[in-house]
C-alpha atoms as a PDB file:
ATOM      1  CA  UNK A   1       1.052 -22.550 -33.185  1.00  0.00           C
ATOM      2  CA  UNK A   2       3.187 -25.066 -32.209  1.00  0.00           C
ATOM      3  CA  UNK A   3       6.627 -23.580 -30.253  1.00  0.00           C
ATOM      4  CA  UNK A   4       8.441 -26.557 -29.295  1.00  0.00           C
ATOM      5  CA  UNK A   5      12.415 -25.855 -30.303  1.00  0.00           C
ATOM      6  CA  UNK A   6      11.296 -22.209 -30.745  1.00  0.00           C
ATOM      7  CA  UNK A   7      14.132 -19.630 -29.707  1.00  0.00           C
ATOM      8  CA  UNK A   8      11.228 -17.097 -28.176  1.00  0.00           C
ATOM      9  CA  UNK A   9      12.614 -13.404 -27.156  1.00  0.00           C
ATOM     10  CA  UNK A  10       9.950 -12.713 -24.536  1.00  0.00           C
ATOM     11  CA  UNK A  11      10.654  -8.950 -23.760  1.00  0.00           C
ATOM     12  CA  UNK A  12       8.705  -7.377 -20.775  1.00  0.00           C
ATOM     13  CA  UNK A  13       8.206  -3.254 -20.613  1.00  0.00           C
ATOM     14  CA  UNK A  14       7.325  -1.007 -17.766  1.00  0.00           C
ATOM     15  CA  UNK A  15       3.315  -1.911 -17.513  1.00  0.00           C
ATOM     16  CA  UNK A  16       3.819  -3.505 -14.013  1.00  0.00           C
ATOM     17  CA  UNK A  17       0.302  -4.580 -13.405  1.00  0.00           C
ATOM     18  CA  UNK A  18       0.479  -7.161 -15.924  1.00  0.00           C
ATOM     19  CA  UNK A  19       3.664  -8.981 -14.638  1.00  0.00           C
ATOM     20  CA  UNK A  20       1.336 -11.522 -12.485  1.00  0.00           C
ATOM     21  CA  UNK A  21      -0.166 -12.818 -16.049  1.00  0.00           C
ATOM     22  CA  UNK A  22       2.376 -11.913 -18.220  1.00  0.00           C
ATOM     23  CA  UNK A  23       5.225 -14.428 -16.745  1.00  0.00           C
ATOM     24  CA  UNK A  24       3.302 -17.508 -16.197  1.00  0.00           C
ATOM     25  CA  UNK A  25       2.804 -17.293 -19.691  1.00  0.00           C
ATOM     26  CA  UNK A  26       6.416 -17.951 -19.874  1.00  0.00           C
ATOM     27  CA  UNK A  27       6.517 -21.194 -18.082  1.00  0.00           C
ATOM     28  CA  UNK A  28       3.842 -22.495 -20.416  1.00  0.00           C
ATOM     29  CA  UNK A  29       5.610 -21.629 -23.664  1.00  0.00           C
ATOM     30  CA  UNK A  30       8.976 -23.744 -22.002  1.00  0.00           C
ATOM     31  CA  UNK A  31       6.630 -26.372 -20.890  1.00  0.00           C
ATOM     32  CA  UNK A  32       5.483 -26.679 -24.619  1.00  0.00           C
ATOM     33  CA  UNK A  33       9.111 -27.292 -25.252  1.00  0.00           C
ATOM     34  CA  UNK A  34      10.120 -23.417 -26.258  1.00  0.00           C
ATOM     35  CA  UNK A  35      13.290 -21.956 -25.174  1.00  0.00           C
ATOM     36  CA  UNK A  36      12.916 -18.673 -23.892  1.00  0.00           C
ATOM     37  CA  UNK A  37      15.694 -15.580 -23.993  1.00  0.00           C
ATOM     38  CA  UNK A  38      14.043 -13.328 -21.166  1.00  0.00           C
ATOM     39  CA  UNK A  39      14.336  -9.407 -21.313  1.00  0.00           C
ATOM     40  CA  UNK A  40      13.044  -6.687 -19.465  1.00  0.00           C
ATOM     41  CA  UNK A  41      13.183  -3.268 -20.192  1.00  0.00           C
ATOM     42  CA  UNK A  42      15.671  -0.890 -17.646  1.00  0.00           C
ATOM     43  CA  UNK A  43      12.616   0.288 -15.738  1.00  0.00           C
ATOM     44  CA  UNK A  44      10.837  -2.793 -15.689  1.00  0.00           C
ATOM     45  CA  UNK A  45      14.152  -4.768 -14.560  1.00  0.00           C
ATOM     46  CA  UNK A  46      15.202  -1.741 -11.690  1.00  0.00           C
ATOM     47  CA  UNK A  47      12.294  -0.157 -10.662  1.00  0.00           C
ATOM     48  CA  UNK A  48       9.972  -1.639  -7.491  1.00  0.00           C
ATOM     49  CA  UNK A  49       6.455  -0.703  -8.040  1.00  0.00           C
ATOM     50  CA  UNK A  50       2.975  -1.540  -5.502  1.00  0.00           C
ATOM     51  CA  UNK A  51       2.920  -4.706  -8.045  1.00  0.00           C
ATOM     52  CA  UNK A  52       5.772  -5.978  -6.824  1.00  0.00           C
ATOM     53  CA  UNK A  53       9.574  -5.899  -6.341  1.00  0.00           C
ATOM     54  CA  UNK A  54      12.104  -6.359  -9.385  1.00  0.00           C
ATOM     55  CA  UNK A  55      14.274  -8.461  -7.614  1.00  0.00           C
ATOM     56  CA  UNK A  56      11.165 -11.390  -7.205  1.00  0.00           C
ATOM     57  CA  UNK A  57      10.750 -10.901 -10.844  1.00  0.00           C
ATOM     58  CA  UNK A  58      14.091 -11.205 -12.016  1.00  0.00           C
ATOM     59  CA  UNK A  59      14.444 -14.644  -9.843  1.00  0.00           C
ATOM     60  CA  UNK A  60      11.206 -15.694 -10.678  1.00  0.00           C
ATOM     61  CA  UNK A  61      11.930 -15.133 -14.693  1.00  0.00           C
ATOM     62  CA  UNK A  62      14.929 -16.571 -14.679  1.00  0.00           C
ATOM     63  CA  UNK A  63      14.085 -19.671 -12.640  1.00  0.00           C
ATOM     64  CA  UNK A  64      11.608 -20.358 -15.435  1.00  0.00           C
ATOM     65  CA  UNK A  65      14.145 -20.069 -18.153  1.00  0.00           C
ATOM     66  CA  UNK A  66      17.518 -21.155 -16.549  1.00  0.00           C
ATOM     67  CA  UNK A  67      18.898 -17.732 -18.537  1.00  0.00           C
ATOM     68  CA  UNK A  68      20.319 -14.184 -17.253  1.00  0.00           C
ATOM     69  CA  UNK A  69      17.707 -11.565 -18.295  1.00  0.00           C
ATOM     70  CA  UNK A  70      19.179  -9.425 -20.872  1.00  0.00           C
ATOM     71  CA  UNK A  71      18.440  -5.465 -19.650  1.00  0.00           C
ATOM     72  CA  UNK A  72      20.986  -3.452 -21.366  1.00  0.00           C
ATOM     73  CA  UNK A  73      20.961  -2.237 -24.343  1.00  0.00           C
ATOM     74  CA  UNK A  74      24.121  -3.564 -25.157  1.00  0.00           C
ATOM     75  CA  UNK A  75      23.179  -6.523 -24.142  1.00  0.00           C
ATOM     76  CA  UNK A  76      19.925  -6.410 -26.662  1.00  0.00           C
ATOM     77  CA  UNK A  77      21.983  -5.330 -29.745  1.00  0.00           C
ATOM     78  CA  UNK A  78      22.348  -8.300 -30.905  1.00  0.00           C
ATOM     79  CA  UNK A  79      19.561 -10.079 -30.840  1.00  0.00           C
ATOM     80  CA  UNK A  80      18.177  -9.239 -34.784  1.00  0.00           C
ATOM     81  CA  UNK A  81      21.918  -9.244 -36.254  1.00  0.00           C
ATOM     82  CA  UNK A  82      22.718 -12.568 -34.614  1.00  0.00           C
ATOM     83  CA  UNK A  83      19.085 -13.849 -35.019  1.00  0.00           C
ATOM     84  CA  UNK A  84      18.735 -14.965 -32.010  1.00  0.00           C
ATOM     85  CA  UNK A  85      15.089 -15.753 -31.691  1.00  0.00           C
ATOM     86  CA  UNK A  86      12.741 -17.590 -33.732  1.00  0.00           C
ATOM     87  CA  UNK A  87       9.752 -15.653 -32.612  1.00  0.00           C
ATOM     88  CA  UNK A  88       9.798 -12.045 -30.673  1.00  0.00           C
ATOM     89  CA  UNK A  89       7.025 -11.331 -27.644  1.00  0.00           C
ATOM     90  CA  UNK A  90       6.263  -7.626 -26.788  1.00  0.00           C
ATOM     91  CA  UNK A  91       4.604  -7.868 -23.563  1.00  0.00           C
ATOM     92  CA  UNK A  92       2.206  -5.470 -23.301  1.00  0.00           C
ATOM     93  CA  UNK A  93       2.753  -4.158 -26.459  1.00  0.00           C
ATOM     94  CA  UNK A  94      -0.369  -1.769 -26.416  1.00  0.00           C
ATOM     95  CA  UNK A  95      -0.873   1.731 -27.621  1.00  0.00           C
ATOM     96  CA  UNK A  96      -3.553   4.287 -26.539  1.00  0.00           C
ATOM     97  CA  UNK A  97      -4.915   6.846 -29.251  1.00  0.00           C
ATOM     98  CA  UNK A  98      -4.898  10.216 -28.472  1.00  0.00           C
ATOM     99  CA  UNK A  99      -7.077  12.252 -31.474  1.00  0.00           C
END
């Protein structure tokens, strides 16, 4: 899939341990020419974890895409109204089965 000019909303949620793979994927979707609108999730954007500290995430995210993080929800509202993004990454976006 080709991304360059893509408006990406790259949204990160509270599954810590992946933050390490997760944003480096970032840097390689603006190095293909994408621009990304970061967001994290309240927990994932206030909460230090044994993974790491929020604040090195937040600089590190937005070093890669010269943008504030959007973290609020008011901030998020509107993102689908004002179709903001071309494509929308979930990351994780996982689900466990309980039966």
């Amino acid at each position: 899939m080709k991304v360059k000019n893509k408006k990406i909303g790259f949204a990160l949620t509270g599954s810590f341990c992946t933050f390490k793979k997760t944003i480096p994927k970032m840097k390689e979707l603006t190095e293909q020419g994408a621009e990304i609108i970061p967001i994290m999730s309240y927990n994932s954007y206030t909460m230090n974890t044994k993974f790491g500290k929020a604040e090195e995430y937040i600089k590190q995210i937005e070093n890669i895409t010269h943008k504030k993080i959007i973290h609020t929800i008011q901030e998020a509202e509107p993102i689908g109204p004002k179709k903001m993004t071309d494509i929308m990454i979930i990351a994780p976006c996982s689900r466990k089965y309980h039966f």
